[in-house]
N, C-alpha and C. Protein backbone atom coordinates (compact mmCIF):
# COMPACT_ATOMS: atom_id res chain seq x y z
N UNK A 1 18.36 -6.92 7.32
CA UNK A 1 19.10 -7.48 6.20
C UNK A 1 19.42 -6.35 5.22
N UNK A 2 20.31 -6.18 4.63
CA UNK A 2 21.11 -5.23 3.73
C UNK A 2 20.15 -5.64 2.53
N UNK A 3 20.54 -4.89 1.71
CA UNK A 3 20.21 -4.96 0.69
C UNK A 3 21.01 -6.13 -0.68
N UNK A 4 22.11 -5.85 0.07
CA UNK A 4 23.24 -6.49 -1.23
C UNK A 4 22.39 -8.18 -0.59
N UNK A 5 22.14 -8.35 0.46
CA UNK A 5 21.97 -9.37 1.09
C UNK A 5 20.29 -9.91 0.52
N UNK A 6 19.89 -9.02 0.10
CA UNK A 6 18.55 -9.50 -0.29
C UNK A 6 18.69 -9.67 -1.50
N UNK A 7 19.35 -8.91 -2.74
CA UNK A 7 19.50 -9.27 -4.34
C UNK A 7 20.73 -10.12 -4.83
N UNK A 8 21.42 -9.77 -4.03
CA UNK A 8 22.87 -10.85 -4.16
C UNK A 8 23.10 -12.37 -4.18
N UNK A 9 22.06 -12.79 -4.50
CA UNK A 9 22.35 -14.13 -3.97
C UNK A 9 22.37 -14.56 -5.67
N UNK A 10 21.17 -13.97 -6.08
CA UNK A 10 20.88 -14.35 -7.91
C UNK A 10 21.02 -13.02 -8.97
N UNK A 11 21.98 -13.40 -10.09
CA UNK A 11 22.17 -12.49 -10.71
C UNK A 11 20.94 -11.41 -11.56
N UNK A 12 19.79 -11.95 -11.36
CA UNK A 12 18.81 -11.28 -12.58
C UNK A 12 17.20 -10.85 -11.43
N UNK A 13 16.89 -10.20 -11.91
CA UNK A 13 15.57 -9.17 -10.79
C UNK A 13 14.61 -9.22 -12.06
N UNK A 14 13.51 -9.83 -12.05
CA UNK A 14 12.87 -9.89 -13.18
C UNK A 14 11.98 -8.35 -13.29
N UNK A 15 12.13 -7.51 -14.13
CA UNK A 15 11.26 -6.22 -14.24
C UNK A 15 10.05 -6.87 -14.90
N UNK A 16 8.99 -5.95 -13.95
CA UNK A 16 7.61 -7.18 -14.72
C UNK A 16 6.87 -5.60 -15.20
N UNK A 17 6.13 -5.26 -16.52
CA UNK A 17 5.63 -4.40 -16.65
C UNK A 17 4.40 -4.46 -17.14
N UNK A 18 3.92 -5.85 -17.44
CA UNK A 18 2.63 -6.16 -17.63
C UNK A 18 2.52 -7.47 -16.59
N UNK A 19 0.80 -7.26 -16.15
CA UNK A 19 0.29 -7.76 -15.28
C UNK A 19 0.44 -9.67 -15.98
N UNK A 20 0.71 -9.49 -16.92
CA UNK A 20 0.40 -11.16 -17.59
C UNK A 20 1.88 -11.57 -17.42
N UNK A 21 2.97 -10.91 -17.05
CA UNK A 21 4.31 -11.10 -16.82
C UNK A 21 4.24 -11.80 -15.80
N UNK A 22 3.51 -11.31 -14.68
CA UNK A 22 3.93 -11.53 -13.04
C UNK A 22 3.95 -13.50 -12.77
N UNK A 23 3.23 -13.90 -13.38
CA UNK A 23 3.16 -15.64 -13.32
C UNK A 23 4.62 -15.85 -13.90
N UNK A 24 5.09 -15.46 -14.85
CA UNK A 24 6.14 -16.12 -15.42
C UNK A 24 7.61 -15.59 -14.46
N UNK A 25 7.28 -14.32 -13.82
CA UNK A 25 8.48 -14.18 -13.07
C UNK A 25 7.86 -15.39 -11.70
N UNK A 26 7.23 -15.65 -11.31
CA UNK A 26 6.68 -15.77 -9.91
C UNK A 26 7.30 -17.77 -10.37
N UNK A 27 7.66 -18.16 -11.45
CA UNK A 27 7.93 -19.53 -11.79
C UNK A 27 9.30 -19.08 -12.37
N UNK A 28 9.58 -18.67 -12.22
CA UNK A 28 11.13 -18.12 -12.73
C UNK A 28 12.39 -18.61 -11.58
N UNK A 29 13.36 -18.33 -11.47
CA UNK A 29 14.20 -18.73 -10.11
C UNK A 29 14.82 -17.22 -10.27
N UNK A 30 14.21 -16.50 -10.67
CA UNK A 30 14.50 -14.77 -9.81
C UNK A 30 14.04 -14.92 -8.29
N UNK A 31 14.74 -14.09 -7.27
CA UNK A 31 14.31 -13.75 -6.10
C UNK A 31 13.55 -13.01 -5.89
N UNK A 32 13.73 -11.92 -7.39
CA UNK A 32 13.07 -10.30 -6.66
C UNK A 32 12.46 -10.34 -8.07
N UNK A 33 11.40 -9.06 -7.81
CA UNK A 33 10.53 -8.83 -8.67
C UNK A 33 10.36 -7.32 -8.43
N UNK A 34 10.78 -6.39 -9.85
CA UNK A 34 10.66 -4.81 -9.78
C UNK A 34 9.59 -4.81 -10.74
N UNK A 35 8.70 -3.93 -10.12
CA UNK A 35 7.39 -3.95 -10.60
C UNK A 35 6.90 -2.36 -11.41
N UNK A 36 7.33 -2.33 -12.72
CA UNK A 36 7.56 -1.15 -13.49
C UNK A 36 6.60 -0.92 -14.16
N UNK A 37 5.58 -1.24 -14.13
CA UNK A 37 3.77 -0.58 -14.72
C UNK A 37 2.76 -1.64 -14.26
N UNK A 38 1.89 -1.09 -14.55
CA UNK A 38 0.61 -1.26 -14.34
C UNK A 38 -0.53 -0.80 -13.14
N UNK A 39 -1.26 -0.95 -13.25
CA UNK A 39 -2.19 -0.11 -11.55
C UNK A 39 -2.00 -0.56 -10.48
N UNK A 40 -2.40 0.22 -9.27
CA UNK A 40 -2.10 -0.05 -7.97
C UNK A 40 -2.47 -1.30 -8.18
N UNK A 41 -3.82 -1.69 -8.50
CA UNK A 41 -4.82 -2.91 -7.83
C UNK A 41 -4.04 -4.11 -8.61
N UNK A 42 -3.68 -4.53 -9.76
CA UNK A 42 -3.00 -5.47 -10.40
C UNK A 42 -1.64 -5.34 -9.38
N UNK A 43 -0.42 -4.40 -8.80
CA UNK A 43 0.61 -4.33 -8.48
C UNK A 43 0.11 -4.74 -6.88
N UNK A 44 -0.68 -4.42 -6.46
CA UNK A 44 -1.28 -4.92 -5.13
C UNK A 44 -1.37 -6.84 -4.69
N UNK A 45 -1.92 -7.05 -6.19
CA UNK A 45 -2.13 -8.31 -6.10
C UNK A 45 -0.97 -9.30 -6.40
N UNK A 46 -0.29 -8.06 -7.31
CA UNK A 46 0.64 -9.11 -7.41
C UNK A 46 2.38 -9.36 -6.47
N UNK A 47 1.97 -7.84 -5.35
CA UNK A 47 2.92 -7.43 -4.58
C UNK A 47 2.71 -9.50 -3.38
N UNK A 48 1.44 -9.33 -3.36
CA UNK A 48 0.70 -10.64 -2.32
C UNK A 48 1.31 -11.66 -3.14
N UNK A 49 1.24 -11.94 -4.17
CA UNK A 49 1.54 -13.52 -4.82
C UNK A 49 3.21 -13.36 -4.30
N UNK A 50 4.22 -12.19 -5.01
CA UNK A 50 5.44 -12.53 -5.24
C UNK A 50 6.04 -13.16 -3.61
N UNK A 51 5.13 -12.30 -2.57
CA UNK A 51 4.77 -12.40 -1.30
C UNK A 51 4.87 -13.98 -0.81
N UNK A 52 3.74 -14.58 -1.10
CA UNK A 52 3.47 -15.77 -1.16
C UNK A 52 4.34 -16.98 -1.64
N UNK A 53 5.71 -16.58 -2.66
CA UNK A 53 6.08 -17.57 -3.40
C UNK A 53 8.08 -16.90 -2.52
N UNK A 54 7.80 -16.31 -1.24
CA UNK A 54 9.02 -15.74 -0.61
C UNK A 54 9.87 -15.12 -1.57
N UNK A 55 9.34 -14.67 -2.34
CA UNK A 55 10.29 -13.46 -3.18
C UNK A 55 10.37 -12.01 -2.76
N UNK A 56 11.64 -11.03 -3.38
CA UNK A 56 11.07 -9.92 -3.25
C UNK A 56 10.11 -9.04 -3.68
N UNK A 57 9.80 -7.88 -3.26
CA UNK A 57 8.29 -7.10 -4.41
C UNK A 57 9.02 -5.74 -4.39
N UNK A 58 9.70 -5.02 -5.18
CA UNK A 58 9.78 -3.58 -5.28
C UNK A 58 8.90 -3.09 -6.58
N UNK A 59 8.42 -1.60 -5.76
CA UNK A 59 7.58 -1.12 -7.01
C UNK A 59 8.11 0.27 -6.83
N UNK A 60 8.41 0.53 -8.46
CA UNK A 60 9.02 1.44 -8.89
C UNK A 60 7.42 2.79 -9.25
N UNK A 61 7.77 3.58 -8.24
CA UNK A 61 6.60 4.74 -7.89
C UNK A 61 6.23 5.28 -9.31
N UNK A 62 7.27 5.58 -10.25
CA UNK A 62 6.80 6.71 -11.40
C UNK A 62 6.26 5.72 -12.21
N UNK A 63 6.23 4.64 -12.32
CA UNK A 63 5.55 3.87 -13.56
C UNK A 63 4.30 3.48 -12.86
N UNK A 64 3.73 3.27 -11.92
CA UNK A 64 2.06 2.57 -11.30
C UNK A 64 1.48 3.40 -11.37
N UNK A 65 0.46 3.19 -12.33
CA UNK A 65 -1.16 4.13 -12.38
C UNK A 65 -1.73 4.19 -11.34
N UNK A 66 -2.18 5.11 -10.55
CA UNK A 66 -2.60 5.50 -9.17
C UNK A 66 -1.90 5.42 -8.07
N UNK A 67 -0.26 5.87 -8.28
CA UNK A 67 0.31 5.98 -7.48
C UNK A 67 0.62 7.34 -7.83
N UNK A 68 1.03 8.09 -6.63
CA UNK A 68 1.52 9.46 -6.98
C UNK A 68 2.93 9.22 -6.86
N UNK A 69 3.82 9.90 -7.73
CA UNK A 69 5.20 9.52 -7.68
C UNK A 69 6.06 10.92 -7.14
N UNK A 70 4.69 11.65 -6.34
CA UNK A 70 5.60 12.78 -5.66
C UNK A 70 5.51 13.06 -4.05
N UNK A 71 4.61 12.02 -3.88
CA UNK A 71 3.89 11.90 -2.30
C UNK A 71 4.46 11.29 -1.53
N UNK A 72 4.96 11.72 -0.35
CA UNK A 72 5.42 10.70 0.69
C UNK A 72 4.10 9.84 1.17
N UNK A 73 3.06 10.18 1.08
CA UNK A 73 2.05 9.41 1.17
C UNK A 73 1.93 7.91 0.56
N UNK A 74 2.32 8.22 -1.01
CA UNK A 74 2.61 6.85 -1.38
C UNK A 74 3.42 5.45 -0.65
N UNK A 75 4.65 6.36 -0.29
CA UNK A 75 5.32 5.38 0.24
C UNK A 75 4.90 4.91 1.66
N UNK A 76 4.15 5.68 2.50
CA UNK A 76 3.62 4.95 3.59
C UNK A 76 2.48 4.16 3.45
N UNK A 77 1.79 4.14 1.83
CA UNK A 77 0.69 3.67 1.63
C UNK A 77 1.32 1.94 1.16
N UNK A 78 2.95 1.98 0.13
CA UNK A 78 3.18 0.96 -0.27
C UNK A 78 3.97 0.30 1.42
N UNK A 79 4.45 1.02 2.30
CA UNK A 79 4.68 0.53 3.24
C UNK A 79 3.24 -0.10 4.26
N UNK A 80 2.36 0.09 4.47
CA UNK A 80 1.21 -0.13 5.25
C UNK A 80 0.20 -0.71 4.98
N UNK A 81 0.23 -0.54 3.54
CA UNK A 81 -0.96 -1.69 3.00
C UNK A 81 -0.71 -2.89 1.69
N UNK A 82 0.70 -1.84 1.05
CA UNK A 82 0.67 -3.08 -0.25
C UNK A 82 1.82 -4.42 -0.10
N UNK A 83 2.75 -4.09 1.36
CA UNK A 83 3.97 -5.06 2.00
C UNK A 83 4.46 -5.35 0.89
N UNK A 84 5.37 -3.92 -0.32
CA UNK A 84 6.24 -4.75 -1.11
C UNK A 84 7.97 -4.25 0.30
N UNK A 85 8.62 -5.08 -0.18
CA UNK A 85 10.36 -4.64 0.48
C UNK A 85 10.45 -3.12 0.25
N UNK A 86 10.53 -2.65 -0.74
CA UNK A 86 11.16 -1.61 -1.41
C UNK A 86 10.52 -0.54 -2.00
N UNK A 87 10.89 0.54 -2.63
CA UNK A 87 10.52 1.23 -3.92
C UNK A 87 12.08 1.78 -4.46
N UNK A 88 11.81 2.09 -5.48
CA UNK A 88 12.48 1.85 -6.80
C UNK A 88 12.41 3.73 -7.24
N UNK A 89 12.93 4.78 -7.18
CA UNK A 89 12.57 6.28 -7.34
C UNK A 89 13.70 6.72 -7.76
N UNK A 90 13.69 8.17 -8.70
CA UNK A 90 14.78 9.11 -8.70
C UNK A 90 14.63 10.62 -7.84
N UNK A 91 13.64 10.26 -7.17
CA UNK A 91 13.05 11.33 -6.23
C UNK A 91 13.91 11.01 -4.75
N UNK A 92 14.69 12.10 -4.38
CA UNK A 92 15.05 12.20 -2.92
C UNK A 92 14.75 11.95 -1.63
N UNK A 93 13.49 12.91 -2.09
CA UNK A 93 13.17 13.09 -0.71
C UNK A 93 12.36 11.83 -0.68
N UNK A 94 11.89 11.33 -1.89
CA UNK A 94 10.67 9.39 -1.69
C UNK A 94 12.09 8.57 -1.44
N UNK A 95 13.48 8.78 -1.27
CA UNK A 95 14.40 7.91 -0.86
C UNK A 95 14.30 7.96 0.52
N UNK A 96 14.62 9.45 1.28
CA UNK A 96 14.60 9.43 2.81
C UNK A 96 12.73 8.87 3.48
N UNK A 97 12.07 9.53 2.90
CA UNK A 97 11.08 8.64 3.36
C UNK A 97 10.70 7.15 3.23
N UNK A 98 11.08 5.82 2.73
CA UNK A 98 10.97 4.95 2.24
C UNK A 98 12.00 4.13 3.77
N UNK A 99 13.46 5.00 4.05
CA UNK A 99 14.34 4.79 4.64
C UNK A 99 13.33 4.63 6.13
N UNK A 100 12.66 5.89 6.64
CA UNK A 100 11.75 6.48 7.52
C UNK A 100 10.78 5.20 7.91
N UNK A 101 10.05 4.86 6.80
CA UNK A 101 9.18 3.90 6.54
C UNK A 101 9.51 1.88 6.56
N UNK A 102 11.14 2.17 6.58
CA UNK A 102 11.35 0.96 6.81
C UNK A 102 11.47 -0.19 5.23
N UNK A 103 11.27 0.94 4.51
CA UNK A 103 11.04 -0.19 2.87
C UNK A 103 12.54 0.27 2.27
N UNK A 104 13.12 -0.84 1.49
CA UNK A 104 14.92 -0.53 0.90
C UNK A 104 13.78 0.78 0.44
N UNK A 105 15.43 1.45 -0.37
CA UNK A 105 14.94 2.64 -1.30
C UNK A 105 16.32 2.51 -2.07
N UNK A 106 15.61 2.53 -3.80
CA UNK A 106 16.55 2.10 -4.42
C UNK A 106 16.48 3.74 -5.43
N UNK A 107 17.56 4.43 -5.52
CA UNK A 107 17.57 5.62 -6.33
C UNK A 107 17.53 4.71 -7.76
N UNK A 108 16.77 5.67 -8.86
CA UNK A 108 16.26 5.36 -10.08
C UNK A 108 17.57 6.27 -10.63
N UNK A 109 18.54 6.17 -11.55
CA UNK A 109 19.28 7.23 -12.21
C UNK A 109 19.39 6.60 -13.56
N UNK A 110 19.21 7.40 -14.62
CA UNK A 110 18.85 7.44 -16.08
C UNK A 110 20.39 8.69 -16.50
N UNK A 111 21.82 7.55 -16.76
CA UNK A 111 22.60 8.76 -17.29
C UNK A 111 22.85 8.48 -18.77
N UNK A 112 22.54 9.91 -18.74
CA UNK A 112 22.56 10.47 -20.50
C UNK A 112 24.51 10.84 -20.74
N UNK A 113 24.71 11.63 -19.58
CA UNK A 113 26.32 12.31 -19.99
C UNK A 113 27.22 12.45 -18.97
N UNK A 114 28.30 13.12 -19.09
CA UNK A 114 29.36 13.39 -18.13
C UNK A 114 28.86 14.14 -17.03
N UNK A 115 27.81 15.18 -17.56
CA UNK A 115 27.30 15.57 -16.36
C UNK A 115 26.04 14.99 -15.13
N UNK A 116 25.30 14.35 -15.71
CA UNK A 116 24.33 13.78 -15.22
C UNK A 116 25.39 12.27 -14.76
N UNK A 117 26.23 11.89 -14.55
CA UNK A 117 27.11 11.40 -14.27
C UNK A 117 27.11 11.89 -12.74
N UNK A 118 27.97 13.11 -13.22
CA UNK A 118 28.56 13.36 -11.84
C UNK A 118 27.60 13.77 -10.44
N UNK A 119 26.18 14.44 -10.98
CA UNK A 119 25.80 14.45 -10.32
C UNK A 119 25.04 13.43 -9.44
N UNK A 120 24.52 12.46 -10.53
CA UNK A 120 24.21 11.40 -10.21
C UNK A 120 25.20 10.95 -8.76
N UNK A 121 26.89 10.83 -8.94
CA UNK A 121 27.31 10.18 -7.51
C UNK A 121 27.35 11.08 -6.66
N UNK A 122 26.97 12.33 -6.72
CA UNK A 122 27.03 13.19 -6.00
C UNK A 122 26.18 13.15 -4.63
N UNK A 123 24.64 12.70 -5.94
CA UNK A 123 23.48 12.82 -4.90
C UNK A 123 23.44 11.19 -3.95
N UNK A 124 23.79 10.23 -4.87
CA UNK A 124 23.87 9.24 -4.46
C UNK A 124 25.16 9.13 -2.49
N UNK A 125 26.04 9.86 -3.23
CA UNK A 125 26.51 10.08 -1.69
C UNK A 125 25.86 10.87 -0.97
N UNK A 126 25.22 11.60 -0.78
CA UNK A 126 24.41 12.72 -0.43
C UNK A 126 23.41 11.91 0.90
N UNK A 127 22.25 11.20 -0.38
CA UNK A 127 21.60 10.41 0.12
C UNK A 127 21.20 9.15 0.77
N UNK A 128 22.11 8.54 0.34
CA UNK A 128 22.86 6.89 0.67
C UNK A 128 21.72 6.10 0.60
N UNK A 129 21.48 5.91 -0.60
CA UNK A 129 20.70 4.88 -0.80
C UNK A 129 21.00 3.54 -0.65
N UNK A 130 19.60 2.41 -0.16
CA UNK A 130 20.13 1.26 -0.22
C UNK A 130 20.53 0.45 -1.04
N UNK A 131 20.69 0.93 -2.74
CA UNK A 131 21.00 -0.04 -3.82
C UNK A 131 20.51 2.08 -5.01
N UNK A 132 21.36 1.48 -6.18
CA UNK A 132 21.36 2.03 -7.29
C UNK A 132 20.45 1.54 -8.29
N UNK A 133 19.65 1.47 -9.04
CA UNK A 133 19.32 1.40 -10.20
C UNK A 133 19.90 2.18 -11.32
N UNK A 134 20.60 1.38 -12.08
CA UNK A 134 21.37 2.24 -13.43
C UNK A 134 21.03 2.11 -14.58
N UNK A 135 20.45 3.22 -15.30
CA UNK A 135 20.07 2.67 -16.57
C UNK A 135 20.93 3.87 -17.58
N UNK A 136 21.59 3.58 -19.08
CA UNK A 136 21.00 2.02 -19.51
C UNK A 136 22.05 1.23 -19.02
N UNK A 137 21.39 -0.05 -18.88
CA UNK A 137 22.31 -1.28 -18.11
C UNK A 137 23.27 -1.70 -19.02
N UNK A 138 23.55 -1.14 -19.97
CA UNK A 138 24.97 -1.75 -20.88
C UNK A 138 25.74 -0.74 -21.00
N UNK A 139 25.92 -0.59 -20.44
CA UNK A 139 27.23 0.85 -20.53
C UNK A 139 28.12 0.96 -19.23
N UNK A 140 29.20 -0.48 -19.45
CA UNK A 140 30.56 -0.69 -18.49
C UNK A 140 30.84 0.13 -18.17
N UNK A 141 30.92 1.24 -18.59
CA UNK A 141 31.90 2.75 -18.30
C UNK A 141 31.19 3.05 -17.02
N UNK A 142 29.89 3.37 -17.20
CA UNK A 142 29.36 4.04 -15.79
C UNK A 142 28.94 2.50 -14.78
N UNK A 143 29.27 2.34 -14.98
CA UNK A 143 28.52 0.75 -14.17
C UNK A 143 29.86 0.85 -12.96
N UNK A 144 30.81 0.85 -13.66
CA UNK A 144 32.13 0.28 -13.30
C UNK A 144 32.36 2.33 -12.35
N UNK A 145 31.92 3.13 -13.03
CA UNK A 145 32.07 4.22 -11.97
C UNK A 145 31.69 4.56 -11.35
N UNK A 146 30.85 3.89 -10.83
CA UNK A 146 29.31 4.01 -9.74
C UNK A 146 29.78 2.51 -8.68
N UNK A 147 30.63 1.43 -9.47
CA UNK A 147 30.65 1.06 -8.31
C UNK A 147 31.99 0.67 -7.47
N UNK A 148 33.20 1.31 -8.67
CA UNK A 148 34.17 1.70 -7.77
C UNK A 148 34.05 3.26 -6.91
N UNK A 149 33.04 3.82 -6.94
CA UNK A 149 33.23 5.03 -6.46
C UNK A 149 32.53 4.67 -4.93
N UNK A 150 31.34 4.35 -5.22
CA UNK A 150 30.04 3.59 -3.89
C UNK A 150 30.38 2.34 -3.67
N UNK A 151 31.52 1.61 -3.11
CA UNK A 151 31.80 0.30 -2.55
C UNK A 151 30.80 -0.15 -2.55
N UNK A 152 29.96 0.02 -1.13
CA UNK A 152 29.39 -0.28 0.08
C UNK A 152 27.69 -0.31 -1.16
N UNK A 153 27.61 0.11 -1.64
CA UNK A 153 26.25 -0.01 -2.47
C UNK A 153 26.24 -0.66 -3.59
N UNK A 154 24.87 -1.50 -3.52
CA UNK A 154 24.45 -2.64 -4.66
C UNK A 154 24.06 -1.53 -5.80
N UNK A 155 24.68 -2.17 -6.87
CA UNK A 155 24.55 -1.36 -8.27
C UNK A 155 23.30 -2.25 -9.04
N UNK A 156 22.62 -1.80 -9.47
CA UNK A 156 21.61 -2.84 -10.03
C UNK A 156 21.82 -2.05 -11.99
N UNK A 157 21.93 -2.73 -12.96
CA UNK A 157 21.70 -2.69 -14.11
C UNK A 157 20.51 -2.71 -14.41
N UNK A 158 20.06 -1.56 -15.57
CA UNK A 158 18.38 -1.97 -15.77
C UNK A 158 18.79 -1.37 -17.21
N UNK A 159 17.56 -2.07 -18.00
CA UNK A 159 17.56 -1.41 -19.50
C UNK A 159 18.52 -2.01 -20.74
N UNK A 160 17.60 -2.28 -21.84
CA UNK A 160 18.65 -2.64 -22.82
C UNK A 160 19.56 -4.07 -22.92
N UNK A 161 19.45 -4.96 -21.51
CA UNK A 161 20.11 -5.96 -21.49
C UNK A 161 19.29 -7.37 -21.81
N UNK A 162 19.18 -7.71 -23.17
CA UNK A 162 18.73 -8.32 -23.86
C UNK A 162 19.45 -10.11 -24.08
N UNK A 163 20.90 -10.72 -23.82
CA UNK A 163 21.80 -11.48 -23.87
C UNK A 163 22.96 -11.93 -22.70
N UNK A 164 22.97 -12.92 -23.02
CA UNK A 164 23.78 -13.53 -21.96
C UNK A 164 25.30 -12.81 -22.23
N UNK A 165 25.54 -12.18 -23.32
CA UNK A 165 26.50 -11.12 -23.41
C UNK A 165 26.40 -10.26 -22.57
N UNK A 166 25.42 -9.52 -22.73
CA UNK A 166 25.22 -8.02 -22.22
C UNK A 166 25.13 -8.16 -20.41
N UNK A 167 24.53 -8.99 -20.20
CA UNK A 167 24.49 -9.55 -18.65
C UNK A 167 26.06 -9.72 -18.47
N UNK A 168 26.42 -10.60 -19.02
CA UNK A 168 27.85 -10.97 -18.25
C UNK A 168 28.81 -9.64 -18.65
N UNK A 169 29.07 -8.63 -19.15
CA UNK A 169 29.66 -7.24 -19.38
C UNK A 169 29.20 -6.07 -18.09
N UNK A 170 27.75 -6.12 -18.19
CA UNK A 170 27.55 -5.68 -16.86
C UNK A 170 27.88 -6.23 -15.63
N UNK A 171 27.47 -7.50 -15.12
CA UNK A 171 28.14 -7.82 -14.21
C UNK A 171 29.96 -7.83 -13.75
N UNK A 172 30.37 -7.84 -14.95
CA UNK A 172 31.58 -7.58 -14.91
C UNK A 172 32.22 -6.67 -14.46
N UNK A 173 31.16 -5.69 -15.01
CA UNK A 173 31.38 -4.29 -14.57
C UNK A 173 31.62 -3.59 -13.30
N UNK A 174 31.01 -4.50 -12.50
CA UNK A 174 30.56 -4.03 -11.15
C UNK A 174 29.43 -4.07 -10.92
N UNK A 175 28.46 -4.66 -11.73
CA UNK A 175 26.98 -4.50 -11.59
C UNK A 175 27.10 -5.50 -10.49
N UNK A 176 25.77 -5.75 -9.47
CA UNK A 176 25.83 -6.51 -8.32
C UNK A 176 24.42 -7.26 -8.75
N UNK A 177 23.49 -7.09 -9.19
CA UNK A 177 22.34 -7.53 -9.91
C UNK A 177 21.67 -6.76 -11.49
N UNK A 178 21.26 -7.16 -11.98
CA UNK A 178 20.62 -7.17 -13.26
C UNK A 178 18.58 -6.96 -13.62
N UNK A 179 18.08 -5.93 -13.65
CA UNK A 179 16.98 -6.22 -13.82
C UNK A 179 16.63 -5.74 -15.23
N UNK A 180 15.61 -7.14 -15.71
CA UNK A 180 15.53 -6.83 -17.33
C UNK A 180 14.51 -7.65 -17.42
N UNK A 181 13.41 -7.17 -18.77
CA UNK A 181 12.01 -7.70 -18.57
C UNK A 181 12.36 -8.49 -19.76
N UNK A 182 13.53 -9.13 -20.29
CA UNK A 182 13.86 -10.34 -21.03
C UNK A 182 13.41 -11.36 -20.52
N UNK A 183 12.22 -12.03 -20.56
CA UNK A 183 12.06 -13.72 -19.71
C UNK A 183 12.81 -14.54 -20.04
N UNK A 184 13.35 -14.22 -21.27
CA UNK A 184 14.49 -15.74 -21.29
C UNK A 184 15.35 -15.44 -20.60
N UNK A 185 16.05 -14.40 -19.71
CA UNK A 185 17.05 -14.25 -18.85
C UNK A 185 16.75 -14.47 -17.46
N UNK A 186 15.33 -14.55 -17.06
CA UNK A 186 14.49 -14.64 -15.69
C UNK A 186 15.47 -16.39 -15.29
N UNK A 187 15.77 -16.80 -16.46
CA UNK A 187 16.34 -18.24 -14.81
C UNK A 187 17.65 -18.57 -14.85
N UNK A 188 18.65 -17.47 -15.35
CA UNK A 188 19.83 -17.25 -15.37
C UNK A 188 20.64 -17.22 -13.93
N UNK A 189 21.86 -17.98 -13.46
CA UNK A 189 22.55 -17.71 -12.25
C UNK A 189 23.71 -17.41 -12.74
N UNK A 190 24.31 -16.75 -11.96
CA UNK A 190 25.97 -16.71 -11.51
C UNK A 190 26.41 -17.64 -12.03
N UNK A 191 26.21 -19.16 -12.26
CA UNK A 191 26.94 -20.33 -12.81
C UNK A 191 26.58 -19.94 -14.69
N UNK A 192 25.49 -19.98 -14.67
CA UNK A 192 25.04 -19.77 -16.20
C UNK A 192 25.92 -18.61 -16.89
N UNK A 193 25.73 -17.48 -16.08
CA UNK A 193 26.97 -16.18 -16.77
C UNK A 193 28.17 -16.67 -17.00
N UNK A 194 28.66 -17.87 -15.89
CA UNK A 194 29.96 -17.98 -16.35
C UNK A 194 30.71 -16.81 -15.34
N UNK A 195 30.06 -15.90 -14.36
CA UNK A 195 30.55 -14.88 -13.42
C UNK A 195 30.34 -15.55 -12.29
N UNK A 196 31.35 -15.26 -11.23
CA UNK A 196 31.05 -15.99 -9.73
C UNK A 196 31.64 -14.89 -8.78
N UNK A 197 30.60 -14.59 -7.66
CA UNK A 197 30.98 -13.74 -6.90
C UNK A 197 31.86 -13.81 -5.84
């Protein structure tokens, strides 16, 4: 299954960054769950629940305490023992290994400017990741140039998207999903934005 095929169905990916979050996404009508702090052993447990309730589990390597976020080790460790889908990185070479390993791999990109822009689609063609993470998630300009440039790849919005405004601007944009640790946005659809794919 693709990727667009696993986040596409619902507009919003609940980012959970405290362990007291994970219940309220896990009762939420999000599909997926990006898992942006806390320790292995809390992200372990809660990789099993999101597990349990047929959702997705991506965990984003640089934010989990006792994960190394430079090890290919990690990722055969979140592939072999913690069964989330994915990881979530701005690290390369944890993209081709993740690919290796069988888990999506979603590039992490944080653009500041014109240049970190360009390189950003640079590497992104380079590497061909299975989905984008873009932050910050309110800024149409690059949303919309990342995903007329990468058809074929799910753009995910992250950061800053606080309103049923700011959601429906990104999606507009070209965003293909939305992840934001707003809970009042966790049971938002495609009908609710008022956007239909």
């Amino acid at each position: 299954m693709s990727l667009l095929h696993k986040i596409g169905n619902n507009p919003i990916i609940a980012a959970v960054r405290k362990p007291e979050d994970i219940e309220l996404a896990l009762d939420s009508r999000v599909e997926n769950i990006f898992f942006m702090g806390g320790t292995i052993k809390e992200v372990i447990r809660g990789v099993r629940l999101t597990k349990e309730r047929d959702k997705g589990a991506f965990i984003h390597l640089d934010l989990i305490k006792g994960l190394s976020s430079t090890d290919k080790e990690s990722v055969d460790f979140i592939s072999d023992y913690v069964g989330a889908d994915g990881i979530i990185t701005p690290k390369s070479h944890l993209i081709k290994e993740a690919k290796r390993a069988g888990l999506y791999a979603i590039l992490h990109l944080f653009v500041l400017d014109s240049q970190v822009l360009k390189n950003g689609l640079s590497l992104a063609q380079s590497i061909q990741p299975d989905g984008i993470d873009l932050m910050p998630g309110v800024i149409a300009k690059i949303i919309h140039t990342f995903s007329e440039t990468l058809t074929d790849t799910p753009i995910i919005a992250s950061g800053l998207i606080h309103t049923k405004k700011e959601a429906n601007e990104s999606l507009y944009a070209g965003a293909t999903s939305l992840a934001t640790s707003d809970t009042e946005l966790w049971n938002l659809t495609f009908q609710d934005l008022h956007y239909t794919v």
